[in-house]
C-alpha atoms as a PDB file:
ATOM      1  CA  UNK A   1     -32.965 -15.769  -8.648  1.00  0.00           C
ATOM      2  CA  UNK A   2     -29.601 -16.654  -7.284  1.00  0.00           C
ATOM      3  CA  UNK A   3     -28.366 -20.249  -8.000  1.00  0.00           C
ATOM      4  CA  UNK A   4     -26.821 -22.020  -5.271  1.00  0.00           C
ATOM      5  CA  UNK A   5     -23.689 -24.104  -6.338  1.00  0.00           C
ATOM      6  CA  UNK A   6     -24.324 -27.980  -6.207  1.00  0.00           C
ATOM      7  CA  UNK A   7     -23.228 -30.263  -4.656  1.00  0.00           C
ATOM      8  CA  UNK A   8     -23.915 -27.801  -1.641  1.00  0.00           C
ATOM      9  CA  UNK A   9     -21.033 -25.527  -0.514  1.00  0.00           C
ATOM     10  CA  UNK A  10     -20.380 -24.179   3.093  1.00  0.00           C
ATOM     11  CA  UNK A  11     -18.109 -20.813   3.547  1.00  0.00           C
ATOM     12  CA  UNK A  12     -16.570 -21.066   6.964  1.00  0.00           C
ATOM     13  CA  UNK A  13     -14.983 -17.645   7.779  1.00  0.00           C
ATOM     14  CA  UNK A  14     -12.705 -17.823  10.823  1.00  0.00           C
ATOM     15  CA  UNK A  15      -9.230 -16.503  10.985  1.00  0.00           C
ATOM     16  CA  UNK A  16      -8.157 -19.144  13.367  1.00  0.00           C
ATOM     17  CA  UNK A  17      -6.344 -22.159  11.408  1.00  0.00           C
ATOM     18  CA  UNK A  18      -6.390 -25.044  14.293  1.00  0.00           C
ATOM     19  CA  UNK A  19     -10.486 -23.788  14.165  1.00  0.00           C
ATOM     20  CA  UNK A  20     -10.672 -24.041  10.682  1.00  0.00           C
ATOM     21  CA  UNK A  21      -9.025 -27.041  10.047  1.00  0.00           C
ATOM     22  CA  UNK A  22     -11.206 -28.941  12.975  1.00  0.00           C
ATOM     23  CA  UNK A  23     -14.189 -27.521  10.884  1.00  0.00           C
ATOM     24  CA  UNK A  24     -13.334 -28.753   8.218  1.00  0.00           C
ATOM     25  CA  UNK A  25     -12.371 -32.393   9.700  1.00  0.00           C
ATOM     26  CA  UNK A  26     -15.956 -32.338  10.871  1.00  0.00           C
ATOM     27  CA  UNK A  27     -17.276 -31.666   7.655  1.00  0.00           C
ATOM     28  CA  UNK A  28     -15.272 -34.793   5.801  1.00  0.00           C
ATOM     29  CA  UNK A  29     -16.961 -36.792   8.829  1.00  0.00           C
ATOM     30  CA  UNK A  30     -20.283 -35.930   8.898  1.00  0.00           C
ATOM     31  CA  UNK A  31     -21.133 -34.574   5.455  1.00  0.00           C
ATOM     32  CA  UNK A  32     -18.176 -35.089   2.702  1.00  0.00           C
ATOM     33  CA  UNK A  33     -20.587 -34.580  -0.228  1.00  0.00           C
ATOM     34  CA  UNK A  34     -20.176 -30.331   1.072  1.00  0.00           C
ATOM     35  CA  UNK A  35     -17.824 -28.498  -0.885  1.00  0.00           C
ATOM     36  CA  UNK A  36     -15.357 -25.847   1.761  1.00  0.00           C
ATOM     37  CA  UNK A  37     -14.798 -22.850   1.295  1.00  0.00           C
ATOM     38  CA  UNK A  38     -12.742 -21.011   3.721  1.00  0.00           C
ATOM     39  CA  UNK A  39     -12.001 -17.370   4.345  1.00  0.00           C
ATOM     40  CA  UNK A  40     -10.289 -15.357   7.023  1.00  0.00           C
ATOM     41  CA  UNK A  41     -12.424 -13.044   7.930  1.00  0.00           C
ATOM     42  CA  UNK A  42     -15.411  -9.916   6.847  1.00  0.00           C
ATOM     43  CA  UNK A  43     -13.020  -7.994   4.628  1.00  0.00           C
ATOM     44  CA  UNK A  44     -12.509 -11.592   2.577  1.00  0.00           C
ATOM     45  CA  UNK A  45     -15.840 -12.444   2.969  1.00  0.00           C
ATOM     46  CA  UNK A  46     -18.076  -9.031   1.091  1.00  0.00           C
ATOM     47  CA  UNK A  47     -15.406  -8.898  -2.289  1.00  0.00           C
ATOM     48  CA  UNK A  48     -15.738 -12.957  -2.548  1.00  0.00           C
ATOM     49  CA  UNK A  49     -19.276 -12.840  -2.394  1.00  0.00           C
ATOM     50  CA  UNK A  50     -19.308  -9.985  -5.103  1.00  0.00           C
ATOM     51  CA  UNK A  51     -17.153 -11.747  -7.018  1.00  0.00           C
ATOM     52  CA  UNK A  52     -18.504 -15.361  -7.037  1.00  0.00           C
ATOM     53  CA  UNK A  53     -21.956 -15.884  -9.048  1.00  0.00           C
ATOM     54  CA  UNK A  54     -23.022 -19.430  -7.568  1.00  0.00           C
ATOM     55  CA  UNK A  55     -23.744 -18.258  -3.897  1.00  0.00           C
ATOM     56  CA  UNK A  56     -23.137 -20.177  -0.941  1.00  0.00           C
ATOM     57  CA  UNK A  57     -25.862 -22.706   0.759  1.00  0.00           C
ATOM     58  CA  UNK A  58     -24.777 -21.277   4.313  1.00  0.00           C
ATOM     59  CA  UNK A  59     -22.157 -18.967   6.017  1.00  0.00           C
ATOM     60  CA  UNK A  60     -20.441 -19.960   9.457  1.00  0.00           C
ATOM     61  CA  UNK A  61     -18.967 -16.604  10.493  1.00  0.00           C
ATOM     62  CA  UNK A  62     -16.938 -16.235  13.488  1.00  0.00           C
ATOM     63  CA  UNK A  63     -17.257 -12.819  15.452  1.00  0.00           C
ATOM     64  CA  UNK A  64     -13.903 -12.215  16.795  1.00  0.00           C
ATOM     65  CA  UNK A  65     -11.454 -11.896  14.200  1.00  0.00           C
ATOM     66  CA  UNK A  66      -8.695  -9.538  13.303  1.00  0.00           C
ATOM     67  CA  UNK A  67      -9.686  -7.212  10.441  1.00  0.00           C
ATOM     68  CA  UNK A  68     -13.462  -7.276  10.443  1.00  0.00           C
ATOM     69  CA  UNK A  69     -15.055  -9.060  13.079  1.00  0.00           C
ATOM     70  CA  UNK A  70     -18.152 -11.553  12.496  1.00  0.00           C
ATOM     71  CA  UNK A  71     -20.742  -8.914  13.624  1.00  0.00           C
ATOM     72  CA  UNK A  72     -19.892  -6.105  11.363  1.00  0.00           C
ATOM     73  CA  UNK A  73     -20.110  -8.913   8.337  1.00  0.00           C
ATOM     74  CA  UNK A  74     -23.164 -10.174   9.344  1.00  0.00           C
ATOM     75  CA  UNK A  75     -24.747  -6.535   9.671  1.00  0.00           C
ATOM     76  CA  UNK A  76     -22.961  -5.812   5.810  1.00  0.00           C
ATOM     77  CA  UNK A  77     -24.419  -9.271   4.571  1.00  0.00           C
ATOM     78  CA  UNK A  78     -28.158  -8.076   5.917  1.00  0.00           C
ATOM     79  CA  UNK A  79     -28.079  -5.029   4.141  1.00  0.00           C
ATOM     80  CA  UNK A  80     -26.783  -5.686   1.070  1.00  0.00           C
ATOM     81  CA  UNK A  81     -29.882  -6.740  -1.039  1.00  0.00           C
ATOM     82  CA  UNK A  82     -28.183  -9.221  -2.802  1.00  0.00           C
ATOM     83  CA  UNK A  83     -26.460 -11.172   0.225  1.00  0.00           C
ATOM     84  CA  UNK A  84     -29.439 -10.632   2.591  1.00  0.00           C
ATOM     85  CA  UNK A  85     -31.024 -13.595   1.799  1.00  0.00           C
ATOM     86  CA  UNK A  86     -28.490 -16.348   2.598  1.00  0.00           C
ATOM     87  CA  UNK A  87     -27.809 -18.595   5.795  1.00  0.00           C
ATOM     88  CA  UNK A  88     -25.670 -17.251   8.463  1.00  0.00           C
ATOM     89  CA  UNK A  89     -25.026 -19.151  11.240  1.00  0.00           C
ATOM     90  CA  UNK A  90     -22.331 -17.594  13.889  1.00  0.00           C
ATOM     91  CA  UNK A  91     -20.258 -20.348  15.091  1.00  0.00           C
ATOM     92  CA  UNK A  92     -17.954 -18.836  18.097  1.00  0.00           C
ATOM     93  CA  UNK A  93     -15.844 -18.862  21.263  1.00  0.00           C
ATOM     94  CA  UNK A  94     -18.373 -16.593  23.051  1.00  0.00           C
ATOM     95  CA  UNK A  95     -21.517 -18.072  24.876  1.00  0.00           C
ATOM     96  CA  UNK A  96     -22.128 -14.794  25.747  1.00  0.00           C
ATOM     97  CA  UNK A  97     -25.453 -13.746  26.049  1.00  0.00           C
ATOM     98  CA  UNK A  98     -25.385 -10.435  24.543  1.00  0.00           C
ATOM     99  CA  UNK A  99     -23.613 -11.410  21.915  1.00  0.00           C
ATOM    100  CA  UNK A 100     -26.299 -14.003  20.814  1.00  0.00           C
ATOM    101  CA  UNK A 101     -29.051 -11.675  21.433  1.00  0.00           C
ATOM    102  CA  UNK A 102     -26.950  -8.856  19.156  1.00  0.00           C
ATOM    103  CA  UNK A 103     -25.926 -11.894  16.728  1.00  0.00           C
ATOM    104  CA  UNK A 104     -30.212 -12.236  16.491  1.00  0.00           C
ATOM    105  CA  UNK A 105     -31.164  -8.980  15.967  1.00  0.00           C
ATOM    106  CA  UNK A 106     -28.553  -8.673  13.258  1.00  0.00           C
ATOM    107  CA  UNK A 107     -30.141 -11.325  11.339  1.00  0.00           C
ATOM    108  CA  UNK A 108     -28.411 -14.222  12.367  1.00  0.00           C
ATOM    109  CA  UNK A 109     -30.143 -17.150  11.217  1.00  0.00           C
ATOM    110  CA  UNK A 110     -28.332 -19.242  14.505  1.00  0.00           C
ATOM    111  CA  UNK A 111     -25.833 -18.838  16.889  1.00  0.00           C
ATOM    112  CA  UNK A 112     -23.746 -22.054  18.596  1.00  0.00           C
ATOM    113  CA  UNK A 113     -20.419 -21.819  20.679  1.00  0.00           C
ATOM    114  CA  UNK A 114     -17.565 -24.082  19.370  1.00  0.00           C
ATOM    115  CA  UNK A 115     -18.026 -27.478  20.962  1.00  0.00           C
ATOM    116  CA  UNK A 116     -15.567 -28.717  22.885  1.00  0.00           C
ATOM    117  CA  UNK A 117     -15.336 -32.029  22.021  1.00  0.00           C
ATOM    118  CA  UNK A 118     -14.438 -33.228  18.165  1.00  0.00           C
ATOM    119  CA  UNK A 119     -17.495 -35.709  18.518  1.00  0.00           C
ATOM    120  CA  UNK A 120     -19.905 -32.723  19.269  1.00  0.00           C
ATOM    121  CA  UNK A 121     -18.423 -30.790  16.558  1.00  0.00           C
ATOM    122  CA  UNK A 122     -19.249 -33.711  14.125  1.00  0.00           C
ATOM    123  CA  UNK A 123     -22.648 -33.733  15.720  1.00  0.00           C
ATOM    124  CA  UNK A 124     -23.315 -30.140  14.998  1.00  0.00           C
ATOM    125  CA  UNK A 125     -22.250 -30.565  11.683  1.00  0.00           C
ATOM    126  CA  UNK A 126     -24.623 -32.741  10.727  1.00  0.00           C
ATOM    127  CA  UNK A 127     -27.549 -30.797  12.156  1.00  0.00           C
ATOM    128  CA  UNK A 128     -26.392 -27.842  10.270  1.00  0.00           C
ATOM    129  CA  UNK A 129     -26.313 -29.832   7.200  1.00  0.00           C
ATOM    130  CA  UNK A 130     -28.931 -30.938   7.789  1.00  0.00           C
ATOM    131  CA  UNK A 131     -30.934 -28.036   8.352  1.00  0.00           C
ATOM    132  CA  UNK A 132     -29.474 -26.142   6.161  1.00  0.00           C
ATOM    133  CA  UNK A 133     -28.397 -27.768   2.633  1.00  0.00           C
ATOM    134  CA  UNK A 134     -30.899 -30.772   2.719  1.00  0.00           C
END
């Protein structure tokens, strides 16, 4: 069985700094007890996850970044028999419908657009928490 790291740790991975750091902000709101752990994008995501024993409690994965993109990690993450088990939420730009329907079949475990607002990113925050690391 594969040991989560406590107190619960979230690994955002989203090549876009002013994104990241608003993330984060929300996170020091909402839940400050999660531990951060930020990466840039799929090709920093798959050799971390190799290389780190204590998994993460959930994944926020963009899908449009520069190297590899949040759909091709999401589709490495689901087939690796290791990885396939843990929380991936994709947290994006797009509201796209296709991409949340591809983002499901995948094996996304959810899909939200950025908020807007700082206040609904705290709010979504806290659901995720939540949901996933209570």
């Amino acid at each position: 069985m594969v040991r989560k790291e406590s107190p619960p740790c979230v690994w955002i991975v989203d090549d876009d700094e002013e994104d990241v750091l608003l993330i984060r902000a929300a996170f020091e709101t909402a839940a400050p007890h999660v531990l951060l752990r930020t990466l840039f994008d799929g090709e920093d995501l798959l050799p971390q996850l190799e290389a780190t024993p204590a998994q993460p409690g959930l994944i926020l994965l963009d899908l449009n970044m520069r190297r590899m993109g949040g759909m091709e990690a999401l589709r490495w993450i689901r087939a690796s028999e290791g990885y396939n088990h843990l929380p991936v939420v994709m947290m994006t730009t797009s509201s796209s419908p296709a991409d949340r329907s591809r983002s499901a079949t995948l094996g996304a475990n959810d899909y939200h657009t950025k908020p807007e607002s700082f206040h609904d990113l705290i709010q979504l925050v806290a659901r995720l928490t939540h949901q996933w690391l209570a």
